[in-house]
Protein backbone atom coordinates (compact mmCIF):
# COMPACT_ATOMS: atom_id res chain seq x y z
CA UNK A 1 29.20 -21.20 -22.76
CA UNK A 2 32.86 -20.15 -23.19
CA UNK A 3 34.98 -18.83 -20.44
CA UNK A 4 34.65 -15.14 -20.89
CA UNK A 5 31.02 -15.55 -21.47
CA UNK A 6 30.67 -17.00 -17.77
CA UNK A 7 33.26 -14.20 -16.27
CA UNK A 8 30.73 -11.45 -17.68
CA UNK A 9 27.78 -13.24 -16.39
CA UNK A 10 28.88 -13.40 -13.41
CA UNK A 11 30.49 -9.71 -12.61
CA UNK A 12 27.44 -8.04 -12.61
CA UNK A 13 25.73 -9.70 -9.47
CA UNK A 14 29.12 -9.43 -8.02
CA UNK A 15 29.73 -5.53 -8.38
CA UNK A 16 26.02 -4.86 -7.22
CA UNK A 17 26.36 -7.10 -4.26
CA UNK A 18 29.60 -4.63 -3.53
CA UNK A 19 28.25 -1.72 -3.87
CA UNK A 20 25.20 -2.44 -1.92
CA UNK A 21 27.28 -3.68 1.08
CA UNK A 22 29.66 -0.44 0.80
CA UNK A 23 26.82 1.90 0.84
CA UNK A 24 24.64 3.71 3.72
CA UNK A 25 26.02 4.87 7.11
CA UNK A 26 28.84 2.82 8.25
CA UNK A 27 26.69 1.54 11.41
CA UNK A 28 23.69 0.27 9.48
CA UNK A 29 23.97 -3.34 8.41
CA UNK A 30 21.11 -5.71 7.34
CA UNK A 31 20.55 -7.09 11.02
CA UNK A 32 20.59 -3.52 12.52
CA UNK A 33 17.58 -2.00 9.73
CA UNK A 34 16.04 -5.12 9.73
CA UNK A 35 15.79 -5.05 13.56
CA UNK A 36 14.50 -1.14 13.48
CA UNK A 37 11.74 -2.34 10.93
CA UNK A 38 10.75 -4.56 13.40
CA UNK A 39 10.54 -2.51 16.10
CA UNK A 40 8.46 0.11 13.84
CA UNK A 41 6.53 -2.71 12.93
CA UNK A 42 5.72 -4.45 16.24
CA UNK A 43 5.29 -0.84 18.12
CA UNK A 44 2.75 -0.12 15.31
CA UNK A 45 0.90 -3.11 15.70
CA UNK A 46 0.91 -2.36 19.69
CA UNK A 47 -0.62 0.95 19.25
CA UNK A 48 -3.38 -0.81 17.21
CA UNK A 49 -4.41 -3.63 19.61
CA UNK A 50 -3.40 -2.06 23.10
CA UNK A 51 -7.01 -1.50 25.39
CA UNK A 52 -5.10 1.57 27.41
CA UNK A 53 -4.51 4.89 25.89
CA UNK A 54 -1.84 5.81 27.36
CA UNK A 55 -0.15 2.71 25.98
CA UNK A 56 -1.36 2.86 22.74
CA UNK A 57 -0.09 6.62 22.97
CA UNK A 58 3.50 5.77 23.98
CA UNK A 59 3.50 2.45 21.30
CA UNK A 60 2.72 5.38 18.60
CA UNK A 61 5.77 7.67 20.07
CA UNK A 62 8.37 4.56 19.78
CA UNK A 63 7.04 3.50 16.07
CA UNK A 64 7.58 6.93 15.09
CA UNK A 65 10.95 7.26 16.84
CA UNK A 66 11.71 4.09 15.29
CA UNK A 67 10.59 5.34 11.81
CA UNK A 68 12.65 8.48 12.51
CA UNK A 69 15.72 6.30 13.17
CA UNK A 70 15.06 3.93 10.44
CA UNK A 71 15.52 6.87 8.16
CA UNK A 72 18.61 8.17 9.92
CA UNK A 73 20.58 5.14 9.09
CA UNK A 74 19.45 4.88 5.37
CA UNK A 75 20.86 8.97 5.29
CA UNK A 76 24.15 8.97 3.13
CA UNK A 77 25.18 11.91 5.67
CA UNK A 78 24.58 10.93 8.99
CA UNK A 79 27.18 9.70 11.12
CA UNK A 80 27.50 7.51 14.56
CA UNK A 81 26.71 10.89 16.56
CA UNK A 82 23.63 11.10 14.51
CA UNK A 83 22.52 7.14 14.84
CA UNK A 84 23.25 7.40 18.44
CA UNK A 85 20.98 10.37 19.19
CA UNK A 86 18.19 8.41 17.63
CA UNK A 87 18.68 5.97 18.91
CA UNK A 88 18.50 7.81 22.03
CA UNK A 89 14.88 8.92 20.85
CA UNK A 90 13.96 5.09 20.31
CA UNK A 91 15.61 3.89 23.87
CA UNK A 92 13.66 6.78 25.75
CA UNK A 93 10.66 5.87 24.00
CA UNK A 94 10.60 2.10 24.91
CA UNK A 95 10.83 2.40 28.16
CA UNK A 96 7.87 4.99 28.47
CA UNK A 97 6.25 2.29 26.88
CA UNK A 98 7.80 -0.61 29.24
CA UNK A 99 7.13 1.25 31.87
CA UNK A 100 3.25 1.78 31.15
CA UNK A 101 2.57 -1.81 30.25
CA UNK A 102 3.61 -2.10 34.04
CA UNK A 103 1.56 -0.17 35.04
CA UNK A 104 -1.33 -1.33 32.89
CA UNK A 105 -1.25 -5.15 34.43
CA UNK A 106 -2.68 -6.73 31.29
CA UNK A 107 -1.64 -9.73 30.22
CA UNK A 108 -2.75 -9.16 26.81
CA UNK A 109 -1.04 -5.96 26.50
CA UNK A 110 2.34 -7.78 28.10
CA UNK A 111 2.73 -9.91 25.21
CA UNK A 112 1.75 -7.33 22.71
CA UNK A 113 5.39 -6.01 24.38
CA UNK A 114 7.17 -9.16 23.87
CA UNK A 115 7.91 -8.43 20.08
CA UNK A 116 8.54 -4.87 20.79
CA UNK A 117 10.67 -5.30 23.18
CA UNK A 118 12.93 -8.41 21.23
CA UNK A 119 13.35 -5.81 18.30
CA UNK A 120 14.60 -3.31 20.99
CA UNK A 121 17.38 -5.48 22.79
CA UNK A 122 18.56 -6.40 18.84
CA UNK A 123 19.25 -3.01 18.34
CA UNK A 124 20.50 -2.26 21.27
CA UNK A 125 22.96 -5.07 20.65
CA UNK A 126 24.07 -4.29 16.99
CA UNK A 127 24.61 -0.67 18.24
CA UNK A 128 26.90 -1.76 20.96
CA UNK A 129 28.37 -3.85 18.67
CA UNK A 130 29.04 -0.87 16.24
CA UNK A 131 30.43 0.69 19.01
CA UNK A 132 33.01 -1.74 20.04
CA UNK A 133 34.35 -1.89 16.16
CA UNK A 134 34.73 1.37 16.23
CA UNK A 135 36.78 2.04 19.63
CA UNK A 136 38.67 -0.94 18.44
């Protein structure tokens, strides 16, 4: 394989792998979605195995706030202003749902939570993070 061969090969990968880190809102990395899919994910899977309603009620609220929030970070238009006030939503909605898994006193239903709420504090981080970079 000659030289420009190899160059031409190996531009194309390059240039995608570019434009996919350019693109989306300028708060959403790979950590930050990933962490939101989690929490959609793990507050879905709550909902489904929690014995209380009112838990499995407030796991449903935070997976769709979380879906909600998911899909204002993949939006080409939305800015920090709009990631923070869903991620307002999301916050709000976690600690309903903290807050009756207190209440409930079920162990099983505790560690259904654990998941939840270690997708919640990584988002919570990556968005102060965010934050930080841009005051800086």
């Amino acid at each position: 394989m000659n030289g420009r061969a190899f160059g031409s090969w190996l531009i194309g990968p390059v240039v995608i792998a570019m434009a996919s880190a350019t693109s989306g809102c300028a708060t959403s990395g790979p950590t930050l979605s990933n962490s939101v899919e989690r929490l959609e994910d793990s507050s879905f899977a709550m909902e489904r195995n929690a014995d209380q309603k009112n838990v499995r009620h407030d796991a449903r609220e935070l997976s769709e706030d979380a879906r909600e929030f998911r899909r204002t970070l993949i939006h080409y238009r939305a800015d920090r202003i709009d990631v923070r006030d869903a991620f307002s939503d999301v916050s709000r909605s976690y600690h309903d749902l903290r807050d009756a898994v207190e209440r409930s006193r079920d162990r099983d239903t505790e560690r259904y939570l654990e998941p939840v709420t270690n997708a919640y504090l990584d988002i919570e981080r990556e968005i102060d993070v965010g934050d930080r970079v841009a005051r800086d």
